[in-house]
PDB file of N, CA and C in Angstrom:
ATOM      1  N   UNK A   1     -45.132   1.788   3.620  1.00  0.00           N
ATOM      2  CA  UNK A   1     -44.764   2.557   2.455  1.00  0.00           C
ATOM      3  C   UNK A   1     -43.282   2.917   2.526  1.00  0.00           C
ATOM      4  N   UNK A   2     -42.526   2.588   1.396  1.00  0.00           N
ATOM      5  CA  UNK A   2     -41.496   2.914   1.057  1.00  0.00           C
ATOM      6  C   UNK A   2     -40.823   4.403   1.559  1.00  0.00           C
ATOM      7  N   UNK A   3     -39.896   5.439   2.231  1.00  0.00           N
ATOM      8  CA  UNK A   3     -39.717   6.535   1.651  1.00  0.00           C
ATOM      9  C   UNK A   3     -38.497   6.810   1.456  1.00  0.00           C
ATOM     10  N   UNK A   4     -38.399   6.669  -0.138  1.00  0.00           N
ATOM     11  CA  UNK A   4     -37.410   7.080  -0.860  1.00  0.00           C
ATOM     12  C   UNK A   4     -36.238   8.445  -0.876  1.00  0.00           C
ATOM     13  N   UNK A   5     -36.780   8.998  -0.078  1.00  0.00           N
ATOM     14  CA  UNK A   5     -36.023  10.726  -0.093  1.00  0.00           C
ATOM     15  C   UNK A   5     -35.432  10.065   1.143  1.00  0.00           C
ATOM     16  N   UNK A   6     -35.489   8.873   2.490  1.00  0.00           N
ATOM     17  CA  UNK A   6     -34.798   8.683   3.390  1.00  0.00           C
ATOM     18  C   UNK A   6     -33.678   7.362   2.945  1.00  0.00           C
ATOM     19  N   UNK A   7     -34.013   6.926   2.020  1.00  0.00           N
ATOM     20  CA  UNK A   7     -32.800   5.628   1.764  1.00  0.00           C
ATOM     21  C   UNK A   7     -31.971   6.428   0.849  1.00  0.00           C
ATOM     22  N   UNK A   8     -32.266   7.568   0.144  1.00  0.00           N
ATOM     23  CA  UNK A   8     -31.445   8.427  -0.725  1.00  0.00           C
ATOM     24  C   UNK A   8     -30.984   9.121   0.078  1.00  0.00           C
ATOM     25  N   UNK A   9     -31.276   9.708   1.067  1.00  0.00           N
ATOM     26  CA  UNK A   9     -30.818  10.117   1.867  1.00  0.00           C
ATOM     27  C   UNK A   9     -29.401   9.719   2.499  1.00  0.00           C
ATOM     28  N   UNK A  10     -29.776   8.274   2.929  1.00  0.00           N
ATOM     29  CA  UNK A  10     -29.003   7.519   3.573  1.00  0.00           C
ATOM     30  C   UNK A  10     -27.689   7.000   2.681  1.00  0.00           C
ATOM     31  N   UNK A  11     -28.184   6.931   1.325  1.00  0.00           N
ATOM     32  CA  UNK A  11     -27.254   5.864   0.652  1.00  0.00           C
ATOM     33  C   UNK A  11     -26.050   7.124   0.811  1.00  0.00           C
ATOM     34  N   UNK A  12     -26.674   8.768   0.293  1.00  0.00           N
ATOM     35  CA  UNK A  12     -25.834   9.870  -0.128  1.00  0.00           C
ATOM     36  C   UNK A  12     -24.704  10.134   1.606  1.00  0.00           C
ATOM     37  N   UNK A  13     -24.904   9.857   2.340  1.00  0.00           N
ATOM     38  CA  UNK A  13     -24.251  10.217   3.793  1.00  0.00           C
ATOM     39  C   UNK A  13     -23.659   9.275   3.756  1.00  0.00           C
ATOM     40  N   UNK A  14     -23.698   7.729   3.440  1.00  0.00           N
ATOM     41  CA  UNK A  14     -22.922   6.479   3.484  1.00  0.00           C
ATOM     42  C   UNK A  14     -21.854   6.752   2.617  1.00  0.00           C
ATOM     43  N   UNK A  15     -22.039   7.614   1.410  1.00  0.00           N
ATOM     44  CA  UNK A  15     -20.815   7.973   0.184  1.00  0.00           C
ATOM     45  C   UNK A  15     -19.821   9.021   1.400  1.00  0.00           C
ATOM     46  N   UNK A  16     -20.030   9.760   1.752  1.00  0.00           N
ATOM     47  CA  UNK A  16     -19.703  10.702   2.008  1.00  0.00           C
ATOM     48  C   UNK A  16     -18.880  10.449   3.411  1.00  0.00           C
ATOM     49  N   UNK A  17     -18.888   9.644   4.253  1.00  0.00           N
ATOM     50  CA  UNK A  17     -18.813   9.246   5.439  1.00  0.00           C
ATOM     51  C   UNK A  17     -17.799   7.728   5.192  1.00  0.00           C
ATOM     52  N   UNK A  18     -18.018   7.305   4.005  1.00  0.00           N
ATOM     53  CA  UNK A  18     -17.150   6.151   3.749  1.00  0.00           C
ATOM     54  C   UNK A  18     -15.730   6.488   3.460  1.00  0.00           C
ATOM     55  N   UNK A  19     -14.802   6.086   3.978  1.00  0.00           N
ATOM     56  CA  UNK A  19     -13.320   6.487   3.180  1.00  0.00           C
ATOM     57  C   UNK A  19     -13.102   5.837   2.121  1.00  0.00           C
ATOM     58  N   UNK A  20     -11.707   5.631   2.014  1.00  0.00           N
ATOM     59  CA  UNK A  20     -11.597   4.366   0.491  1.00  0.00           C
ATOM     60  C   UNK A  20      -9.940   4.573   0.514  1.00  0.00           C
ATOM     61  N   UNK A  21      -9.807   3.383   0.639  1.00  0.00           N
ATOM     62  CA  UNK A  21      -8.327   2.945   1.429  1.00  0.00           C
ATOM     63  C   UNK A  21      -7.370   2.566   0.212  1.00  0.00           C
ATOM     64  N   UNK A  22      -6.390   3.308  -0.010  1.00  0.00           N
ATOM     65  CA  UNK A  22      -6.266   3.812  -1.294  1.00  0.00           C
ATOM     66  C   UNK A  22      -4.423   3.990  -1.012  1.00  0.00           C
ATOM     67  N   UNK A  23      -3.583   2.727  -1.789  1.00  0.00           N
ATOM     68  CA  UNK A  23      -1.895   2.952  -1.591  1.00  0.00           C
ATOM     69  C   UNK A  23      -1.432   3.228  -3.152  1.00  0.00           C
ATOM     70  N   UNK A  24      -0.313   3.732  -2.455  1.00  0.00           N
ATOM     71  CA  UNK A  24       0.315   4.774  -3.843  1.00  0.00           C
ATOM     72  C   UNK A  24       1.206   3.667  -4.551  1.00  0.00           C
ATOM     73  N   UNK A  25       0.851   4.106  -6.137  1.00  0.00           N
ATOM     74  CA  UNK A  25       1.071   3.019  -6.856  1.00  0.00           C
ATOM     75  C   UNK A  25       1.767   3.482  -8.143  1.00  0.00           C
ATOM     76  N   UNK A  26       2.332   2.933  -8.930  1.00  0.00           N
ATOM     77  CA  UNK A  26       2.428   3.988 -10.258  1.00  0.00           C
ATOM     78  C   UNK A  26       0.922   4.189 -11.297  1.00  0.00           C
ATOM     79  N   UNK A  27       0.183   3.195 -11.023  1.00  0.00           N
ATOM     80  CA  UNK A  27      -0.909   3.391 -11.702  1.00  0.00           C
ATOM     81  C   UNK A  27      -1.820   2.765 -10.563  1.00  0.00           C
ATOM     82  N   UNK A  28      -3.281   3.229 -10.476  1.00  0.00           N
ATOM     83  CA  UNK A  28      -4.297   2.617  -9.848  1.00  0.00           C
ATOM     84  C   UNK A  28      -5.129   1.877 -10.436  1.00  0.00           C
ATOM     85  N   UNK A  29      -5.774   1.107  -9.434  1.00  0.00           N
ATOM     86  CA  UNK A  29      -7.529   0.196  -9.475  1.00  0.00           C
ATOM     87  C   UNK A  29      -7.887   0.078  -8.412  1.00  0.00           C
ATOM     88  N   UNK A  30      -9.928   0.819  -8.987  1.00  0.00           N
ATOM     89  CA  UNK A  30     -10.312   0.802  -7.639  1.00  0.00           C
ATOM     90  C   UNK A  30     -10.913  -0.563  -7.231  1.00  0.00           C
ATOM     91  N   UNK A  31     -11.081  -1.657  -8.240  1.00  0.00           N
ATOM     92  CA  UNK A  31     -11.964  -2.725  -8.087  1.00  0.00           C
ATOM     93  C   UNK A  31     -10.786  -3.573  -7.465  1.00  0.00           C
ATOM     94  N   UNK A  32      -9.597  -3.749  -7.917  1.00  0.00           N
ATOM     95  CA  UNK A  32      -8.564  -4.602  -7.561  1.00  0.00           C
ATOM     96  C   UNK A  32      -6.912  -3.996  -7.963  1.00  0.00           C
ATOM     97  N   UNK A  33      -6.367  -3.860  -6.799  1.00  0.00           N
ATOM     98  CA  UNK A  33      -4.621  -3.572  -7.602  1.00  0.00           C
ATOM     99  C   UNK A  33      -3.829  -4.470  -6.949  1.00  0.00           C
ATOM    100  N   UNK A  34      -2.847  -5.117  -7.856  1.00  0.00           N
ATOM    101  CA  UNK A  34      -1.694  -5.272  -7.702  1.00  0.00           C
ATOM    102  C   UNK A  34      -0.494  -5.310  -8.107  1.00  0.00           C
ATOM    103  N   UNK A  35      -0.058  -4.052  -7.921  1.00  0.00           N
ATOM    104  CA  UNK A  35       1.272  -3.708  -8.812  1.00  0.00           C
ATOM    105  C   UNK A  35       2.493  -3.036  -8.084  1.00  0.00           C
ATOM    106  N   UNK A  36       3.700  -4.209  -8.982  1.00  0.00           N
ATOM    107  CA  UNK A  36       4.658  -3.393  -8.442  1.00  0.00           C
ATOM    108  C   UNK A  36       5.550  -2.764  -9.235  1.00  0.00           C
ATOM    109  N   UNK A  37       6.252  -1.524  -8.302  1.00  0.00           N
ATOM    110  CA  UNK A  37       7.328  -0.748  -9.326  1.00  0.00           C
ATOM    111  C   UNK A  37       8.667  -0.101  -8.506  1.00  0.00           C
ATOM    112  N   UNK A  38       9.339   0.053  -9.375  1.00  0.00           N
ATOM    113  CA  UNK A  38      10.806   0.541  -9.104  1.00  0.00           C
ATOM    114  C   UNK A  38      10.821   1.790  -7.849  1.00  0.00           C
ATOM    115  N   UNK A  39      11.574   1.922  -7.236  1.00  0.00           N
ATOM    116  CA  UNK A  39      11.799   3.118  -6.281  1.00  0.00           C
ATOM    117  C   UNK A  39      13.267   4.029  -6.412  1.00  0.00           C
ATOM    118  N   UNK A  40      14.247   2.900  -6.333  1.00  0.00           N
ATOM    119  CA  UNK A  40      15.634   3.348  -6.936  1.00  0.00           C
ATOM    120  C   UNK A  40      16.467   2.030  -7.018  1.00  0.00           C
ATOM    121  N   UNK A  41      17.830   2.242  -7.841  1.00  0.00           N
ATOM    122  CA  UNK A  41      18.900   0.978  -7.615  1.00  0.00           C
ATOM    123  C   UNK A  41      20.181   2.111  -7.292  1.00  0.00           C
ATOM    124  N   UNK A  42      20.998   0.630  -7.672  1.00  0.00           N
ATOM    125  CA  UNK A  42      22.675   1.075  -7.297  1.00  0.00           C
ATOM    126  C   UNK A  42      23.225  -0.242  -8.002  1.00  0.00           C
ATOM    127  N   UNK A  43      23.480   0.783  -8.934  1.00  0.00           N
ATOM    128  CA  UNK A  43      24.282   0.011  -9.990  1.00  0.00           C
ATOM    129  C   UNK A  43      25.468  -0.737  -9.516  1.00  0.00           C
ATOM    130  N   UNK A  44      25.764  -0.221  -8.715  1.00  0.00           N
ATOM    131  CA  UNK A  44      27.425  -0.951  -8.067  1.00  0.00           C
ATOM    132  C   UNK A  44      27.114  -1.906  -7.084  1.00  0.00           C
ATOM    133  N   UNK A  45      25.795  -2.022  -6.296  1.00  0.00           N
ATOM    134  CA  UNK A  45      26.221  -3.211  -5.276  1.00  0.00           C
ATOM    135  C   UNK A  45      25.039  -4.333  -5.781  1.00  0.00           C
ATOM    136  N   UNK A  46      25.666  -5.347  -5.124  1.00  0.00           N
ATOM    137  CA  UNK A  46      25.106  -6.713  -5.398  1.00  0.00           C
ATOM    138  C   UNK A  46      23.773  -7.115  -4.410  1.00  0.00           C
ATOM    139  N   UNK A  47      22.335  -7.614  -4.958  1.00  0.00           N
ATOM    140  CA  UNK A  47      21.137  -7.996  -3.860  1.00  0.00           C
ATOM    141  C   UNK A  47      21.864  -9.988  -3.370  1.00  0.00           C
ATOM    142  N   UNK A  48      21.876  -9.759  -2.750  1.00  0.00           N
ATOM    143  CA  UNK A  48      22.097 -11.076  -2.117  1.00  0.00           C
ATOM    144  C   UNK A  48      21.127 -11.437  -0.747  1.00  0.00           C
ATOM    145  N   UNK A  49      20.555 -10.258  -0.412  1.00  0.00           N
ATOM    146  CA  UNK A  49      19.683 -10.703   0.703  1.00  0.00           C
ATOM    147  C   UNK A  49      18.563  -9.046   0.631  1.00  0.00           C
ATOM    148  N   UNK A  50      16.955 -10.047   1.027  1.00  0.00           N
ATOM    149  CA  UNK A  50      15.641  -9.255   0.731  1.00  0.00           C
ATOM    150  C   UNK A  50      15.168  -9.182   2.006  1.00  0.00           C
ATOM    151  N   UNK A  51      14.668  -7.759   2.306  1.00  0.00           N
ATOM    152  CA  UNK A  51      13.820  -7.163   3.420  1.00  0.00           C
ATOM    153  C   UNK A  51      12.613  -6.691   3.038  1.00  0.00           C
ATOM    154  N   UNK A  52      12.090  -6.635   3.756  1.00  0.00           N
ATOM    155  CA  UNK A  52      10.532  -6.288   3.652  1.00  0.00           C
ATOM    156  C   UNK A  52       9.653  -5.532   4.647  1.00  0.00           C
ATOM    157  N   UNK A  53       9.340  -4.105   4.339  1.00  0.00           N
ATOM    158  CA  UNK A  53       8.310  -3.731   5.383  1.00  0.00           C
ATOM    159  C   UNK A  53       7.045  -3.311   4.656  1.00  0.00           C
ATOM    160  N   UNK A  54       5.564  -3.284   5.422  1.00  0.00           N
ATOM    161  CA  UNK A  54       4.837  -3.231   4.807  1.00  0.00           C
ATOM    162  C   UNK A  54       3.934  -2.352   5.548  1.00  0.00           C
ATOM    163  N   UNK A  55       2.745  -1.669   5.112  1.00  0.00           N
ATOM    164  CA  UNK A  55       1.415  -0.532   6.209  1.00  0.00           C
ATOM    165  C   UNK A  55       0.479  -1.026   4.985  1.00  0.00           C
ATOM    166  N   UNK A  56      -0.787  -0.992   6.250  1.00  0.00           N
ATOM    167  CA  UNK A  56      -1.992  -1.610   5.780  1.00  0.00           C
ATOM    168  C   UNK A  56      -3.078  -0.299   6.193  1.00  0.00           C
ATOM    169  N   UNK A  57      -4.001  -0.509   5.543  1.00  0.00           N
ATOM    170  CA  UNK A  57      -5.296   0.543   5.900  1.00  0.00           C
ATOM    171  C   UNK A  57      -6.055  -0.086   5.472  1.00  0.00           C
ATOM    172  N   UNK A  58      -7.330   0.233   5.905  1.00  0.00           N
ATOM    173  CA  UNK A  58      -8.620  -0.545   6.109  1.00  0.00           C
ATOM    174  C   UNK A  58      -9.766   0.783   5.820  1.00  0.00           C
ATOM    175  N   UNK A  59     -10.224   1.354   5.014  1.00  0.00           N
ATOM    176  CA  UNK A  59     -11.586   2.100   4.788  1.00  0.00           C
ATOM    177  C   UNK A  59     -10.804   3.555   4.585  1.00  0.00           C
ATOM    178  N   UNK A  60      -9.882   3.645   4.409  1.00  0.00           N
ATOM    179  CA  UNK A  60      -8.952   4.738   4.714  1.00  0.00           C
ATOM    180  C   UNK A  60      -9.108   5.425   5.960  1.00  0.00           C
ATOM    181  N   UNK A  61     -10.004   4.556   6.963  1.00  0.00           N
ATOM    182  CA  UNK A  61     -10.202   5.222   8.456  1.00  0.00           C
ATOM    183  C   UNK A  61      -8.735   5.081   9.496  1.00  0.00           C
ATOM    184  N   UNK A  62      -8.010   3.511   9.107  1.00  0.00           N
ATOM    185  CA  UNK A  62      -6.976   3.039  10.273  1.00  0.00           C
ATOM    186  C   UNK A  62      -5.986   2.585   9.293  1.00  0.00           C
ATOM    187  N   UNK A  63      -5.001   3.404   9.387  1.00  0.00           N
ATOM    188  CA  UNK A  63      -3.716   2.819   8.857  1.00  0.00           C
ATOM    189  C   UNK A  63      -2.466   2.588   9.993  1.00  0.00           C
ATOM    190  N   UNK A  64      -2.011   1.318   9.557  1.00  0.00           N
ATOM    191  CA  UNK A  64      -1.205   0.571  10.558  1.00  0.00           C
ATOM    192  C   UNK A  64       0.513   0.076   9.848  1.00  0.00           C
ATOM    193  N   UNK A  65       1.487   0.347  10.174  1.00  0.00           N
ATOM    194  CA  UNK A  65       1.992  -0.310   9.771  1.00  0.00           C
ATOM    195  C   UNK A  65       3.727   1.155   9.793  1.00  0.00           C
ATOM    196  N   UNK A  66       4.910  -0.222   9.389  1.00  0.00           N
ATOM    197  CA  UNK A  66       5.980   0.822   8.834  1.00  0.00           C
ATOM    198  C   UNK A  66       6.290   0.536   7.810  1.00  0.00           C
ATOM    199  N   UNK A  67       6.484   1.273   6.872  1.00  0.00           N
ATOM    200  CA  UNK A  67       7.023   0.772   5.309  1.00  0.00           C
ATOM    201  C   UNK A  67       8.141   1.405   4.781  1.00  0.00           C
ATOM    202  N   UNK A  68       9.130   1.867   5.571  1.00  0.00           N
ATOM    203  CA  UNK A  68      10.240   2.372   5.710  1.00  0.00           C
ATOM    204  C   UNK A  68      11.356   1.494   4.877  1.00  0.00           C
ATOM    205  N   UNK A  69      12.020   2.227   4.379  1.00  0.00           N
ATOM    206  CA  UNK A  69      13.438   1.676   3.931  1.00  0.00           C
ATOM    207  C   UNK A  69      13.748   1.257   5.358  1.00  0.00           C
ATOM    208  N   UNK A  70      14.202   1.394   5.993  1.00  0.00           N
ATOM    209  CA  UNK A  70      15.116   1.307   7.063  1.00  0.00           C
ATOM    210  C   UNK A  70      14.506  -0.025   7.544  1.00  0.00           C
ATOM    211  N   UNK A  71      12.995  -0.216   8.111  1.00  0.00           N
ATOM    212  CA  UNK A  71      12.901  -1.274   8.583  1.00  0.00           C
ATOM    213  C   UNK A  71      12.530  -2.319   7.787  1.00  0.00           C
ATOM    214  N   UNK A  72      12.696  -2.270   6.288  1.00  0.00           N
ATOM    215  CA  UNK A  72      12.500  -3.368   5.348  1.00  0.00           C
ATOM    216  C   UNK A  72      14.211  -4.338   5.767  1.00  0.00           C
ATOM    217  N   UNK A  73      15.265  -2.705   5.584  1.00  0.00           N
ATOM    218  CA  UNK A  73      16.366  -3.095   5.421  1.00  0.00           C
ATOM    219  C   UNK A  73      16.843  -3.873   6.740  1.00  0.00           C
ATOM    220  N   UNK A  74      16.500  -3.734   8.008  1.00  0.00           N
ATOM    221  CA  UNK A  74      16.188  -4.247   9.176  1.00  0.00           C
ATOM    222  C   UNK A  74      16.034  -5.963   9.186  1.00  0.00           C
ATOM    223  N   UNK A  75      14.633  -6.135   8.998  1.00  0.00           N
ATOM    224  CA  UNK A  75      13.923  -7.173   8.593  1.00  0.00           C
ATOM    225  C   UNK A  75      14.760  -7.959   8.079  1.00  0.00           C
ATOM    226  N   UNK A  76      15.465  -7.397   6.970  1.00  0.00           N
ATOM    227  CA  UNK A  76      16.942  -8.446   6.019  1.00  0.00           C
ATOM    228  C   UNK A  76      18.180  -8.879   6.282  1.00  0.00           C
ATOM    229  N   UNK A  77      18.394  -7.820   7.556  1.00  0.00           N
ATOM    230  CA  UNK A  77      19.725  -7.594   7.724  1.00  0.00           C
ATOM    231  C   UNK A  77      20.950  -7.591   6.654  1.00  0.00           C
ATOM    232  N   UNK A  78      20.317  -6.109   6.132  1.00  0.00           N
ATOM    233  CA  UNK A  78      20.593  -5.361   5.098  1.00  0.00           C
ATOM    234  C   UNK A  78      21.635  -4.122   5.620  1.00  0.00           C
ATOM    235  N   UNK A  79      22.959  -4.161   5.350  1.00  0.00           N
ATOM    236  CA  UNK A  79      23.649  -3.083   5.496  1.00  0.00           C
ATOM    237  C   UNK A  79      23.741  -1.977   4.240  1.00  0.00           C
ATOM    238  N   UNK A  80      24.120  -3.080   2.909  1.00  0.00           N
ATOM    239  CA  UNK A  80      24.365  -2.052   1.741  1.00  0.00           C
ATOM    240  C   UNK A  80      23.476  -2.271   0.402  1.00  0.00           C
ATOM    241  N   UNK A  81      22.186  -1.080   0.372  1.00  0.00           N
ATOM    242  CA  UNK A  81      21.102  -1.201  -0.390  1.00  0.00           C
ATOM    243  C   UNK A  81      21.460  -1.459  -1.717  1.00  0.00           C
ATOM    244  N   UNK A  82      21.179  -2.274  -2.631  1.00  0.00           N
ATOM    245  CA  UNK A  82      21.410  -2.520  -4.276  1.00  0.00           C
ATOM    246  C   UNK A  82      20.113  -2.054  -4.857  1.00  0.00           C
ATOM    247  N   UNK A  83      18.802  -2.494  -4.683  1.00  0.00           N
ATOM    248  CA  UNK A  83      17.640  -1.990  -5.322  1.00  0.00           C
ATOM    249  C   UNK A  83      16.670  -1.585  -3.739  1.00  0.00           C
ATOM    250  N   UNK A  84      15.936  -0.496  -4.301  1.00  0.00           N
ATOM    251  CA  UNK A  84      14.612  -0.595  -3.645  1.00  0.00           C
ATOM    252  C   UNK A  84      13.098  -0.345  -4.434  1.00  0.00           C
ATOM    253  N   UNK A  85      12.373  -1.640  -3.922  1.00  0.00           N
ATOM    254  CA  UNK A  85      11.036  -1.396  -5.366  1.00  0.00           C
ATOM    255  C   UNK A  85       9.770  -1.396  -4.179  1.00  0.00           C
ATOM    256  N   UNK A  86       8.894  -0.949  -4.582  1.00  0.00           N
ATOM    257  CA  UNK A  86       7.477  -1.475  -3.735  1.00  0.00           C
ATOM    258  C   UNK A  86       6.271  -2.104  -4.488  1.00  0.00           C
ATOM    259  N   UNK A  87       5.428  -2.580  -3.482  1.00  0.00           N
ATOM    260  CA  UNK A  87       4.719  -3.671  -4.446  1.00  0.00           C
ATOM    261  C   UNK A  87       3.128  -2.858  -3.420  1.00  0.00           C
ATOM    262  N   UNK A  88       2.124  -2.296  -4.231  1.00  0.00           N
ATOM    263  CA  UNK A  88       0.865  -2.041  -3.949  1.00  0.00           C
ATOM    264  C   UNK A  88      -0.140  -3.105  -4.123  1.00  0.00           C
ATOM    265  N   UNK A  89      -1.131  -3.033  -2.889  1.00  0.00           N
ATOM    266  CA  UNK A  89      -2.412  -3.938  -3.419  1.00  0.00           C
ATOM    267  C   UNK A  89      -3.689  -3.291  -2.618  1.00  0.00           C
ATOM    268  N   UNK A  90      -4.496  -3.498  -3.244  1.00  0.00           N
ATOM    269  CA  UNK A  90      -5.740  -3.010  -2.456  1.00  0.00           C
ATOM    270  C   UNK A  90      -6.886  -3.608  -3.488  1.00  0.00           C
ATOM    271  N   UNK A  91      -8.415  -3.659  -2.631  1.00  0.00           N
ATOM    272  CA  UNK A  91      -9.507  -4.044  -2.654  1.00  0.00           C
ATOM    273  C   UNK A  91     -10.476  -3.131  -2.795  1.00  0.00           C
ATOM    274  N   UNK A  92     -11.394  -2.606  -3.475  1.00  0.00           N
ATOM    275  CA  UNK A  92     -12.333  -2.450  -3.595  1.00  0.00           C
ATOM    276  C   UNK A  92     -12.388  -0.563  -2.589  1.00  0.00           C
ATOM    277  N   UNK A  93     -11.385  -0.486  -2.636  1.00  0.00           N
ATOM    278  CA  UNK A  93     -10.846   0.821  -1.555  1.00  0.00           C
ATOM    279  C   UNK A  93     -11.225   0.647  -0.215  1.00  0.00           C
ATOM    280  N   UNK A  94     -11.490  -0.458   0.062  1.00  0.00           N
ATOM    281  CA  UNK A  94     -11.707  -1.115   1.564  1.00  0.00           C
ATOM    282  C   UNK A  94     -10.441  -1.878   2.222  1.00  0.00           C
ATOM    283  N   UNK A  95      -9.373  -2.278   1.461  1.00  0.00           N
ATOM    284  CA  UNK A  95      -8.322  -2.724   1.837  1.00  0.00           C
ATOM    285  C   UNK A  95      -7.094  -2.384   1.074  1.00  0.00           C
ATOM    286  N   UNK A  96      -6.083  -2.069   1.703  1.00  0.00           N
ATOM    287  CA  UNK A  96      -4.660  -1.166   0.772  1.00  0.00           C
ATOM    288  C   UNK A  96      -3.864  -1.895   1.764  1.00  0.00           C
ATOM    289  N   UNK A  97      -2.767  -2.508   0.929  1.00  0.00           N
ATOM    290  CA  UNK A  97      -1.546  -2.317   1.445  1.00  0.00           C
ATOM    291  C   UNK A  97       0.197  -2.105   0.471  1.00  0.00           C
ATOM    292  N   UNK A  98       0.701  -1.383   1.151  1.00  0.00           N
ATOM    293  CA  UNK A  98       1.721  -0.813   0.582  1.00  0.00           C
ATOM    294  C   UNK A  98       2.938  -1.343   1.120  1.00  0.00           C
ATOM    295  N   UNK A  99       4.104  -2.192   0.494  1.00  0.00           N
ATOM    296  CA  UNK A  99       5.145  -2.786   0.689  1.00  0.00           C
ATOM    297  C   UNK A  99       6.511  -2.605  -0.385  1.00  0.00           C
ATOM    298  N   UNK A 100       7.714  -2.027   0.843  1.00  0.00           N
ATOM    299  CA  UNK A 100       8.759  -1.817   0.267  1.00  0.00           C
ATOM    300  C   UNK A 100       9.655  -2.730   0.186  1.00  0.00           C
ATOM    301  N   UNK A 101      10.417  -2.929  -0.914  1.00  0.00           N
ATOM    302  CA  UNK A 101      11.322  -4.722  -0.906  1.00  0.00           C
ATOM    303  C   UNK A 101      12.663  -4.130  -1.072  1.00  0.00           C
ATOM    304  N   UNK A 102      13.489  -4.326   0.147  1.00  0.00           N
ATOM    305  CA  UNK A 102      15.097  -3.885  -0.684  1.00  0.00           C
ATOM    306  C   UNK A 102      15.551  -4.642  -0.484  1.00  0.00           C
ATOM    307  N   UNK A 103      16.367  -4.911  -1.443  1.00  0.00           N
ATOM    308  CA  UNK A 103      17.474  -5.905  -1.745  1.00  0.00           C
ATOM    309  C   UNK A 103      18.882  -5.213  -1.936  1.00  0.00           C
ATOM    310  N   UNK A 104      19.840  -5.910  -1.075  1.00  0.00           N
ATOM    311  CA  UNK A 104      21.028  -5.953  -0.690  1.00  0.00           C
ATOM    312  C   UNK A 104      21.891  -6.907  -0.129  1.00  0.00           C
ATOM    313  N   UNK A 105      23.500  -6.032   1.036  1.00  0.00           N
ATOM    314  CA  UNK A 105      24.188  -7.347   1.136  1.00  0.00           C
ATOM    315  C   UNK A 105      23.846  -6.976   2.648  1.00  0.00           C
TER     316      UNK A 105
END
């Protein structure tokens, strides 16, 4: 015999106990996101070369990662910033990741 008050049980503690892995975006989705948007520019200098850092999370339990200006600008070998934008994606709130792109010289 079925008992229903223990799989309701169960399903309600699985909500509650689940995270939901969730990167900042200008707009969200929980089924699927991928969007990107502006952070700042500089009108005066020129992008001639792109860096990239990125942090990942998984259930919103383990987040990993640097998404720093600094070590995007790193990554590029980027001295003088012209734009910085980031680009969000995530799954089902089981997978997020959050990536900053600057472009400079």
């Amino acid at each position: 015999m079925i008992q229903w008050g223990k799989i309701f049980g169960l399903g309600l503690a699985l909500c509650f106990f689940m995270g939901c892995a969730m990167a900042s975006s200008p707009v969200s989705g929980f089924i699927y996101m991928d969007v990107k948007g502006p952070i700042t520019a500089d009108a005066g200098a020129s992008a001639v070369k792109e860096g990239t850092s990125c942090a990942t999370s998984i259930l919103g339990w383990v987040a990993t990662g640097d998404a720093s200006i600094e070590a995007a600008m790193k990554q590029g070998g980027i001295s003088k910033v012209a734009t910085i934008d980031s680009n969000s994606n995530g799954i089902l709130g089981i997978y997020a990741k959050f990536c900053t792109v600057v472009r400079g010289q």
